[in-house]
C-alpha atoms as a PDB file:
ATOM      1  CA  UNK A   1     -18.859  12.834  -4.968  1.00  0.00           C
ATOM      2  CA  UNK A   2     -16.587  14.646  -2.933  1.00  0.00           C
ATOM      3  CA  UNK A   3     -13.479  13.334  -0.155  1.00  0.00           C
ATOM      4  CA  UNK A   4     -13.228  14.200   3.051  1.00  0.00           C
ATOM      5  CA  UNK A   5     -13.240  18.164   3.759  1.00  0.00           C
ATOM      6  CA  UNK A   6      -9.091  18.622   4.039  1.00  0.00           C
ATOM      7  CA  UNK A   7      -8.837  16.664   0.620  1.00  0.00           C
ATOM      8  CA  UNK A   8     -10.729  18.476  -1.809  1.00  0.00           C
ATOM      9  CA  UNK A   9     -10.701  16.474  -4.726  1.00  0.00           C
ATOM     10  CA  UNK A  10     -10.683  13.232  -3.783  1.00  0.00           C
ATOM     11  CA  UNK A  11     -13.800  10.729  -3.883  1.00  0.00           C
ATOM     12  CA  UNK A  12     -15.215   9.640  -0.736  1.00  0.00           C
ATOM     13  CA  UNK A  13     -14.111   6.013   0.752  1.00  0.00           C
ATOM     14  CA  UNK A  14     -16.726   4.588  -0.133  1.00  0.00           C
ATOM     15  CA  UNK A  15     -16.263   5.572  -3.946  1.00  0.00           C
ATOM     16  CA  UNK A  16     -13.044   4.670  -4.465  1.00  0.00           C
ATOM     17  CA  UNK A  17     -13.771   0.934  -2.204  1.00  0.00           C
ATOM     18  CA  UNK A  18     -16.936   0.684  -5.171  1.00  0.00           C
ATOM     19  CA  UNK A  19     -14.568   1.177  -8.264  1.00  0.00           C
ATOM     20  CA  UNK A  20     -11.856  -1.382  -7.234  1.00  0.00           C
ATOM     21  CA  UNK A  21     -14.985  -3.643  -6.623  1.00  0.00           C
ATOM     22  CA  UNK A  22     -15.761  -3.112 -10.168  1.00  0.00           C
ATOM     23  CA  UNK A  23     -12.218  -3.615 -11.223  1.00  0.00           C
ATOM     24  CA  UNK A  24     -11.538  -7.241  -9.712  1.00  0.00           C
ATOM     25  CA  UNK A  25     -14.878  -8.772 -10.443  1.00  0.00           C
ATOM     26  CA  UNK A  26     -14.529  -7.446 -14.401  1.00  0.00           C
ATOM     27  CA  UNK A  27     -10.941  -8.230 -14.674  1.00  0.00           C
ATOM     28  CA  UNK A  28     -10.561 -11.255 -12.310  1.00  0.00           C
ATOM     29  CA  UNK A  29      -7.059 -11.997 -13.545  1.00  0.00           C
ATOM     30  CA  UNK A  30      -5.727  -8.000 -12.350  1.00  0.00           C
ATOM     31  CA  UNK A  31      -2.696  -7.810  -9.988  1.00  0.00           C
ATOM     32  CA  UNK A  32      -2.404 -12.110 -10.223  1.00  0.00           C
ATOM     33  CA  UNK A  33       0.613 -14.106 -11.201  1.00  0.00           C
ATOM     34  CA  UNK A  34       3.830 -14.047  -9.134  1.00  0.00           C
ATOM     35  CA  UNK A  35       5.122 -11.766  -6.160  1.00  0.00           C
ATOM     36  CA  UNK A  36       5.471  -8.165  -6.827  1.00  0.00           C
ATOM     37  CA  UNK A  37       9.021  -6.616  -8.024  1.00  0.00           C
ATOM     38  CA  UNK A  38       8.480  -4.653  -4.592  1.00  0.00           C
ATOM     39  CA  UNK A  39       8.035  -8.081  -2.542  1.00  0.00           C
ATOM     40  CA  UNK A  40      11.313  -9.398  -3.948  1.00  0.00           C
ATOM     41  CA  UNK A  41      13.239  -6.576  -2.941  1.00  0.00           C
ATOM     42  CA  UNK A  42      11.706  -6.367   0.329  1.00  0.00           C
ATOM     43  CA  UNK A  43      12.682  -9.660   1.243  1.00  0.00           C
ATOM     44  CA  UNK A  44      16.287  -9.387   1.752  1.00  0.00           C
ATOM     45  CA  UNK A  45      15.677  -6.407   3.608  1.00  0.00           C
ATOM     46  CA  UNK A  46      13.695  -8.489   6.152  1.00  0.00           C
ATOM     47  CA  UNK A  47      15.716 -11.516   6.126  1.00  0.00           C
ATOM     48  CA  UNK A  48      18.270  -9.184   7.541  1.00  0.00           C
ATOM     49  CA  UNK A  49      16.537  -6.344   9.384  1.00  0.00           C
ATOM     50  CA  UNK A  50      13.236  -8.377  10.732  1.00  0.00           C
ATOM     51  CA  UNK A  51      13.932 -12.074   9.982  1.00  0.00           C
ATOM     52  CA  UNK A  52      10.155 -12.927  11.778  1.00  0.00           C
ATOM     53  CA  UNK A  53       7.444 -11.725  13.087  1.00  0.00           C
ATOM     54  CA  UNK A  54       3.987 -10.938  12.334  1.00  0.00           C
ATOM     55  CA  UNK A  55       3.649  -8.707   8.997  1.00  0.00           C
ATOM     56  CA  UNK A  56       0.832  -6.681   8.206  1.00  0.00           C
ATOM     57  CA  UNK A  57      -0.336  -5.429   5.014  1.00  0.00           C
ATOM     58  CA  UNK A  58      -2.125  -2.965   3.731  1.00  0.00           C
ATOM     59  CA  UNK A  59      -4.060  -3.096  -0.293  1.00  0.00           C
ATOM     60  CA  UNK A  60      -3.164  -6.384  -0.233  1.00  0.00           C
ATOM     61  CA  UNK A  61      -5.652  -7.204  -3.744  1.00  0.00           C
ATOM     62  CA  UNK A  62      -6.020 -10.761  -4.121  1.00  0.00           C
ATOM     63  CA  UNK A  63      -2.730 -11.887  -1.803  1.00  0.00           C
ATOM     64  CA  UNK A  64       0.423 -12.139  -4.868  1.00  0.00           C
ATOM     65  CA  UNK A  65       2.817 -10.479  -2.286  1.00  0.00           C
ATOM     66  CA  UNK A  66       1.082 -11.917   0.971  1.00  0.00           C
ATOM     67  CA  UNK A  67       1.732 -15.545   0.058  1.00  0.00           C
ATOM     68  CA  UNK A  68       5.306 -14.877  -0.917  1.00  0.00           C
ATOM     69  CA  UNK A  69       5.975 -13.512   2.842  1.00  0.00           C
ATOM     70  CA  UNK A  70       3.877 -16.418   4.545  1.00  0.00           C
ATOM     71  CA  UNK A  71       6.154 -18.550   2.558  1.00  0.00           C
ATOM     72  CA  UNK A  72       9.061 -17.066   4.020  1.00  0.00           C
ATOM     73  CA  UNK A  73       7.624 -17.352   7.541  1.00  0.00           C
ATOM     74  CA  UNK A  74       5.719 -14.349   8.787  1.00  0.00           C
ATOM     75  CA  UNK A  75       2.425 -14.047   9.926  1.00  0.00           C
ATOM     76  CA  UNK A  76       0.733 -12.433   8.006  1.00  0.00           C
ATOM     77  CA  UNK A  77      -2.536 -10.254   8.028  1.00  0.00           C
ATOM     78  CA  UNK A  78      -3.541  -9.213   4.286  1.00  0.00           C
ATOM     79  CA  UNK A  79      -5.987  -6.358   4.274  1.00  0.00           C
ATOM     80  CA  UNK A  80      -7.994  -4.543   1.173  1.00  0.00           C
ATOM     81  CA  UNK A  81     -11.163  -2.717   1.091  1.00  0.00           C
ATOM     82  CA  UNK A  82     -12.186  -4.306  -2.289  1.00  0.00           C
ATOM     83  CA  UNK A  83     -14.309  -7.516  -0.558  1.00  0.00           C
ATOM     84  CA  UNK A  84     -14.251  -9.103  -4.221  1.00  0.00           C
ATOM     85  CA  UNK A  85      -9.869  -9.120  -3.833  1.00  0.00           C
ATOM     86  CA  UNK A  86     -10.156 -10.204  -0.557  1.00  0.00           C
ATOM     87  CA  UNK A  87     -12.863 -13.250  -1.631  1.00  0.00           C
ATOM     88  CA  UNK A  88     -10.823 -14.269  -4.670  1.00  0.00           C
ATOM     89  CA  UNK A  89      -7.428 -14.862  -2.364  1.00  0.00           C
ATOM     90  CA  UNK A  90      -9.725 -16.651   0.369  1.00  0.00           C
ATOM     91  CA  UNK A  91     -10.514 -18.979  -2.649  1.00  0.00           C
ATOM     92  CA  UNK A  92      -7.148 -19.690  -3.539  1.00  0.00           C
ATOM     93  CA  UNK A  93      -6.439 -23.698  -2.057  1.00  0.00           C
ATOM     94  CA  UNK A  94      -2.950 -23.181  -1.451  1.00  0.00           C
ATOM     95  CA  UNK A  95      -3.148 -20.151   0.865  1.00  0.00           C
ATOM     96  CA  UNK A  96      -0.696 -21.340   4.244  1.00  0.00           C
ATOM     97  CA  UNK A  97      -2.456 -21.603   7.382  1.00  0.00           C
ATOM     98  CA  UNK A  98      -0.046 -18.529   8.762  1.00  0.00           C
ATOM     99  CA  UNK A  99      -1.660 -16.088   6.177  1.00  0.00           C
ATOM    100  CA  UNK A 100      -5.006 -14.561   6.811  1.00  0.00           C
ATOM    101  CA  UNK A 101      -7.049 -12.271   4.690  1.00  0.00           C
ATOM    102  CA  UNK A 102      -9.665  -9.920   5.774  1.00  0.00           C
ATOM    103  CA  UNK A 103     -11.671  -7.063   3.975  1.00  0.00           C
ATOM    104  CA  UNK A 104     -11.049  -3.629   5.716  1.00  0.00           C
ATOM    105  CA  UNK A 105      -9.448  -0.338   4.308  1.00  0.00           C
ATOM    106  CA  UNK A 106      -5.989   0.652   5.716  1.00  0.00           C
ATOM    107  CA  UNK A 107      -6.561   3.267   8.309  1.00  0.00           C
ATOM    108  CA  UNK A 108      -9.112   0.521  10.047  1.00  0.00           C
ATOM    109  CA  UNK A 109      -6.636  -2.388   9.364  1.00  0.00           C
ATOM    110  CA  UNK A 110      -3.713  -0.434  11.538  1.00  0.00           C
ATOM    111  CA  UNK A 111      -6.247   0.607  13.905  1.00  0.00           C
ATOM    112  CA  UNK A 112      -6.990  -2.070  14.394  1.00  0.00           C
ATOM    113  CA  UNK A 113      -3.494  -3.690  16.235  1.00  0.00           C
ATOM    114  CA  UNK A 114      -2.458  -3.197  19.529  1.00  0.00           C
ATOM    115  CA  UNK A 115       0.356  -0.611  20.506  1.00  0.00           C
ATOM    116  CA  UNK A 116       4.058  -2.188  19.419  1.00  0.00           C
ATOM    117  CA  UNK A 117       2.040  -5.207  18.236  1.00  0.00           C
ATOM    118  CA  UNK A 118       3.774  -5.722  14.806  1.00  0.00           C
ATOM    119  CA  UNK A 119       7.231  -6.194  13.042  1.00  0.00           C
ATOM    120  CA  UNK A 120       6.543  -5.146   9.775  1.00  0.00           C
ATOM    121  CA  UNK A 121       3.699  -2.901   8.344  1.00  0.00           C
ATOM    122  CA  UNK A 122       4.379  -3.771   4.137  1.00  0.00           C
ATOM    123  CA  UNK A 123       2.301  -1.309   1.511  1.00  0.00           C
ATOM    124  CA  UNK A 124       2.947  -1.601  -2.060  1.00  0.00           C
ATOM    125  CA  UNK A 125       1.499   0.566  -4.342  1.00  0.00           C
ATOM    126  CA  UNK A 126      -1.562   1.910  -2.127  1.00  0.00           C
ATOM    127  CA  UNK A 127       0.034   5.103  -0.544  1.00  0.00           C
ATOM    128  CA  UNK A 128      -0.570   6.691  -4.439  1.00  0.00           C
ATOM    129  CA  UNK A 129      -4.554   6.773  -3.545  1.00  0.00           C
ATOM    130  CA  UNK A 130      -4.504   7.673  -0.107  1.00  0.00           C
ATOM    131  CA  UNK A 131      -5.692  11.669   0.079  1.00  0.00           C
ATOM    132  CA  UNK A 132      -3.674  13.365   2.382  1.00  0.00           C
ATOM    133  CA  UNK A 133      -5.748  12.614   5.661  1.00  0.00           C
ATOM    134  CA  UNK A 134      -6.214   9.352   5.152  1.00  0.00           C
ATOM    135  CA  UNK A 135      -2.484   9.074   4.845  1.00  0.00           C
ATOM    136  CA  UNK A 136      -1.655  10.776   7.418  1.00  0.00           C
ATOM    137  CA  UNK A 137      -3.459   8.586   9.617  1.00  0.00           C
ATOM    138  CA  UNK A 138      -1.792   5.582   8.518  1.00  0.00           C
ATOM    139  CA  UNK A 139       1.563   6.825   8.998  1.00  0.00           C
ATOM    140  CA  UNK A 140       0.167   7.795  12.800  1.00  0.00           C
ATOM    141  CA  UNK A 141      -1.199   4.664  13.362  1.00  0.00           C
ATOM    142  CA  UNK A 142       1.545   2.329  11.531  1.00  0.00           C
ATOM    143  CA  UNK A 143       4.361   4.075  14.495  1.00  0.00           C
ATOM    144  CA  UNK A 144       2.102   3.652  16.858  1.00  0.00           C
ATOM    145  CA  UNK A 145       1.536  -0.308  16.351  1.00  0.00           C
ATOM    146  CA  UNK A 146       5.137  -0.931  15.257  1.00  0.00           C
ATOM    147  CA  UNK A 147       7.739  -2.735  17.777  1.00  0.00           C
ATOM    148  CA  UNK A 148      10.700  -0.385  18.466  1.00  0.00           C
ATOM    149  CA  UNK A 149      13.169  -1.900  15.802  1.00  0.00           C
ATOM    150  CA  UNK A 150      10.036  -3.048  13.357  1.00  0.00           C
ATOM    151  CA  UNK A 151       9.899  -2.057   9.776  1.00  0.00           C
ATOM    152  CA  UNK A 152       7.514   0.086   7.831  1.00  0.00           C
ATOM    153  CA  UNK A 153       8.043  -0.812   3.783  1.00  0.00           C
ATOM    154  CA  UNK A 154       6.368   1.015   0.935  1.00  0.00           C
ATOM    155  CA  UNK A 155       6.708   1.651  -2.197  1.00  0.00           C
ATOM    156  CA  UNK A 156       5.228   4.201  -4.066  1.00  0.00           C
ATOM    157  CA  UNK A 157       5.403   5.908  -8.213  1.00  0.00           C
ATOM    158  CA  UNK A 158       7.788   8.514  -8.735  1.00  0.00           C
ATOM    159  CA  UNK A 159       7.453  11.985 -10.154  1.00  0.00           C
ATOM    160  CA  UNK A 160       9.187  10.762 -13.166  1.00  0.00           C
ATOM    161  CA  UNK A 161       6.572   8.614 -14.545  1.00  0.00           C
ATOM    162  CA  UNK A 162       5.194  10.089 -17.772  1.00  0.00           C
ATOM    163  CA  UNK A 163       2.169   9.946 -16.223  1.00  0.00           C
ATOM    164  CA  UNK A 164       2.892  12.156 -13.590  1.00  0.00           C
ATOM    165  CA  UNK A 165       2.534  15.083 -16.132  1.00  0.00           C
ATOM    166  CA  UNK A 166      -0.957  14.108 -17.324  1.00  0.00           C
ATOM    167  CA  UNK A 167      -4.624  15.165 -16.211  1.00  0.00           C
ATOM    168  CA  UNK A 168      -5.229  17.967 -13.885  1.00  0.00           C
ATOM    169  CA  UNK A 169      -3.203  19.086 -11.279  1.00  0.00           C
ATOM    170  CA  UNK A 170      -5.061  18.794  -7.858  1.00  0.00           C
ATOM    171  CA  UNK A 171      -2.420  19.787  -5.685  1.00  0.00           C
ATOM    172  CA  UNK A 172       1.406  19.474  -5.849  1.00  0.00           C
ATOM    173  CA  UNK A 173       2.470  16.177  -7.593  1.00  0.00           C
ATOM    174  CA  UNK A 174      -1.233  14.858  -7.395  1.00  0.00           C
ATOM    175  CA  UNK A 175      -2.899  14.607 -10.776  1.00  0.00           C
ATOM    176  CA  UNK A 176      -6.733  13.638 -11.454  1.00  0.00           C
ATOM    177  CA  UNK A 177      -6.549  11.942 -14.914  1.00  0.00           C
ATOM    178  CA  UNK A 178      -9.668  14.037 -17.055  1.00  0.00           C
ATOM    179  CA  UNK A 179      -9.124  11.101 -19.809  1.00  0.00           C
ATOM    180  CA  UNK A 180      -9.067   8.179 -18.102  1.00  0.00           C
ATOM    181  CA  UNK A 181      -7.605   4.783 -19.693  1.00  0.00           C
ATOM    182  CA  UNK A 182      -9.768   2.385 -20.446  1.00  0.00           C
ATOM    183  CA  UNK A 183     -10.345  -0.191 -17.700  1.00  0.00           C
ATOM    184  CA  UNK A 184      -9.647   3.024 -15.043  1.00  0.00           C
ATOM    185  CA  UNK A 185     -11.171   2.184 -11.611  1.00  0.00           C
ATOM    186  CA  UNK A 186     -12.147   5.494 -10.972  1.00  0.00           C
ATOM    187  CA  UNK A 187     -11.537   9.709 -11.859  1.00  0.00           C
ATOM    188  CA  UNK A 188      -9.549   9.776  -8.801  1.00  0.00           C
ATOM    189  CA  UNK A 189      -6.404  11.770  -8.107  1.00  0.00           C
ATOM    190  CA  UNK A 190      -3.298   9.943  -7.913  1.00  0.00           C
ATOM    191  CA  UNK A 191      -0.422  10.829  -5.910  1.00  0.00           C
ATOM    192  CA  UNK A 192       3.359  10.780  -7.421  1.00  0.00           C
ATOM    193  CA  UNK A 193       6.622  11.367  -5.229  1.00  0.00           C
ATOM    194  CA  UNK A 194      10.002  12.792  -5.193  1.00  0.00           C
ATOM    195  CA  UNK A 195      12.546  12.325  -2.397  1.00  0.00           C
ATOM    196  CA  UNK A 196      11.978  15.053  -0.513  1.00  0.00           C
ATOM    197  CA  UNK A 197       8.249  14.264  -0.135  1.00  0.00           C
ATOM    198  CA  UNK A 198       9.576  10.768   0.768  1.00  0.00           C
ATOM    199  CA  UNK A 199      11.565  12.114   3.550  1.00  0.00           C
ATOM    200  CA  UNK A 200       8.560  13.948   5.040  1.00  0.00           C
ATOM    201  CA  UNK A 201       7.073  10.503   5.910  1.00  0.00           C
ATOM    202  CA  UNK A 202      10.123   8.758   7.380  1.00  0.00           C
ATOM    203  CA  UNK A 203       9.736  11.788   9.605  1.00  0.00           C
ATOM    204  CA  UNK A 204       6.553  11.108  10.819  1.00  0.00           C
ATOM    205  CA  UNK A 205       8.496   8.913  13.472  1.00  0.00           C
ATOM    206  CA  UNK A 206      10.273   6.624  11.790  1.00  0.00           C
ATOM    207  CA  UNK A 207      14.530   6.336  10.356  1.00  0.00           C
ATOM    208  CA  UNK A 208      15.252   5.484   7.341  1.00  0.00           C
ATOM    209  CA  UNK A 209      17.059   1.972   6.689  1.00  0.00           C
ATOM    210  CA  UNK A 210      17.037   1.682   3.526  1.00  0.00           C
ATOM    211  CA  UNK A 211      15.580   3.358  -0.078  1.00  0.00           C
ATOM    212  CA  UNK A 212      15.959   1.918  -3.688  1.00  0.00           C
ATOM    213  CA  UNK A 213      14.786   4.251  -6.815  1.00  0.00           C
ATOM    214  CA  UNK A 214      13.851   1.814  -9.912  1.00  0.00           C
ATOM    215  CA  UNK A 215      14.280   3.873 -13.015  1.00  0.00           C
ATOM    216  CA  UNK A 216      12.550   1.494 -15.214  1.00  0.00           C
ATOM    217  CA  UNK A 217       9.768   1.284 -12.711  1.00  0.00           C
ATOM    218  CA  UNK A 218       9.917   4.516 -11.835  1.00  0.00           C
ATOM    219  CA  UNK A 219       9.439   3.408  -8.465  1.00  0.00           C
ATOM    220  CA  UNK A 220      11.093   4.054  -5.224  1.00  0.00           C
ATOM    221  CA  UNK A 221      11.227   1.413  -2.846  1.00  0.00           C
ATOM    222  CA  UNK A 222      11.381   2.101   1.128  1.00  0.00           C
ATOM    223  CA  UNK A 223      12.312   0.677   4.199  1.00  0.00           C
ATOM    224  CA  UNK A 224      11.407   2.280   7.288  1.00  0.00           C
ATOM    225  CA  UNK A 225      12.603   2.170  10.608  1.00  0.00           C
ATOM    226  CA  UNK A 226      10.330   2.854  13.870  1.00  0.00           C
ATOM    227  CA  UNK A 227      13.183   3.777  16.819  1.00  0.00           C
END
């Protein structure tokens, strides 16, 4: 299986979409339980920055983080390509009638909006898989169907995760486990960052408002701002 031609490496779409199928329908109870770290640091930010609005987001699984922001009032579109994620949140009873889920992977979802359409374009976790064109398209498309003011948040695993020095080395700071954990979706690269890569997104358009490195997580937290 190979990726698209300018991301040699990486499976194809459709092979990464098939091994997060596998993953939620033979470990229904993955990425369930309460909000994400990520989600409860990004709400302050938005209470503040972008109090309302409608919220996109993109690798949504089965909706943890989506109902936590419905609850707090946007409207929100949850998107993932894995249909059995997006089937298990559609199940849930107590999804609010301001939170929608639909299967569709993330350069579609953003295509999807009209220009200056959104407040908030949220993506925790996902920008790790993306190969580089597929990223770059999101980043293209998430300025273009931002409001002037509206906030782009991400957060994404830093080049100080132990992991980050494991497998083979596909291209700078993006590693292709050969030994894959048990349980692994799929033998697909995975992308780790560092500030300065960081900073090469926020200028793709965008101003940075405000950035939070977890140590323990080794996470770093983002909040974008489109001009």
């Amino acid at each position: 299986m190979s990726g698209d031609p300018g991301d040699p490496g990486w499976p194809d779409l459709e092979a990464r979409r098939a091994g997060f199928e596998r993953m939620y329908r033979t470990q229904p109870e993955r990425f369930g339980g309460p909000a994400s770290r990520f989600c409860e640091w990004a709400l302050p930010v938005l209470s503040e920055l972008v109090p309302s609005g409608r919220l996109l987001e993109l690798g949504s699984g089965p909706g943890r983080d989506a109902r936590r922001l419905a609850r707090a009032g946007y409207e929100v579109r949850a998107t993932d390509y894995a249909r059995a994620a997006i089937e298990r949140a559609q199940a849930d009873p107590a999804t609010p009638p301001n939170l929608r889920f639909e299967a569709v992977d993330a350069v579609a979802a953003v295509r999807g909006e009209d220009d200056s359409s959104l407040d908030v374009v949220y993506a925790h976790a996902l920008y790790m898989m993306l190969p580089d064109s597929e990223l770059s398209a999101v980043l293209r498309e998430t300025h273009r169907a931002l409001r002037p003011g509206g906030l782009h948040l991400f957060g994404v695993r830093s080049v100080t995760d132990p992991q980050a020095s494991l497998g083979e080395e596909v291209a700078p700071d993006v590693r292709r486990r050969t030994d894959p954990p048990a349980g692994a979706v799929i033998a697909a690269p995975y992308r780790y960052f560092r500030p300065e890569t960081i900073d090469r997104l926020t200028a793709q358009g965008f101003e940075r408002a405000r950035t939070d490195f977890r140590s323990d997580l080794h996470f770093w937290f983002i909040a974008d701002r489109r001009p």
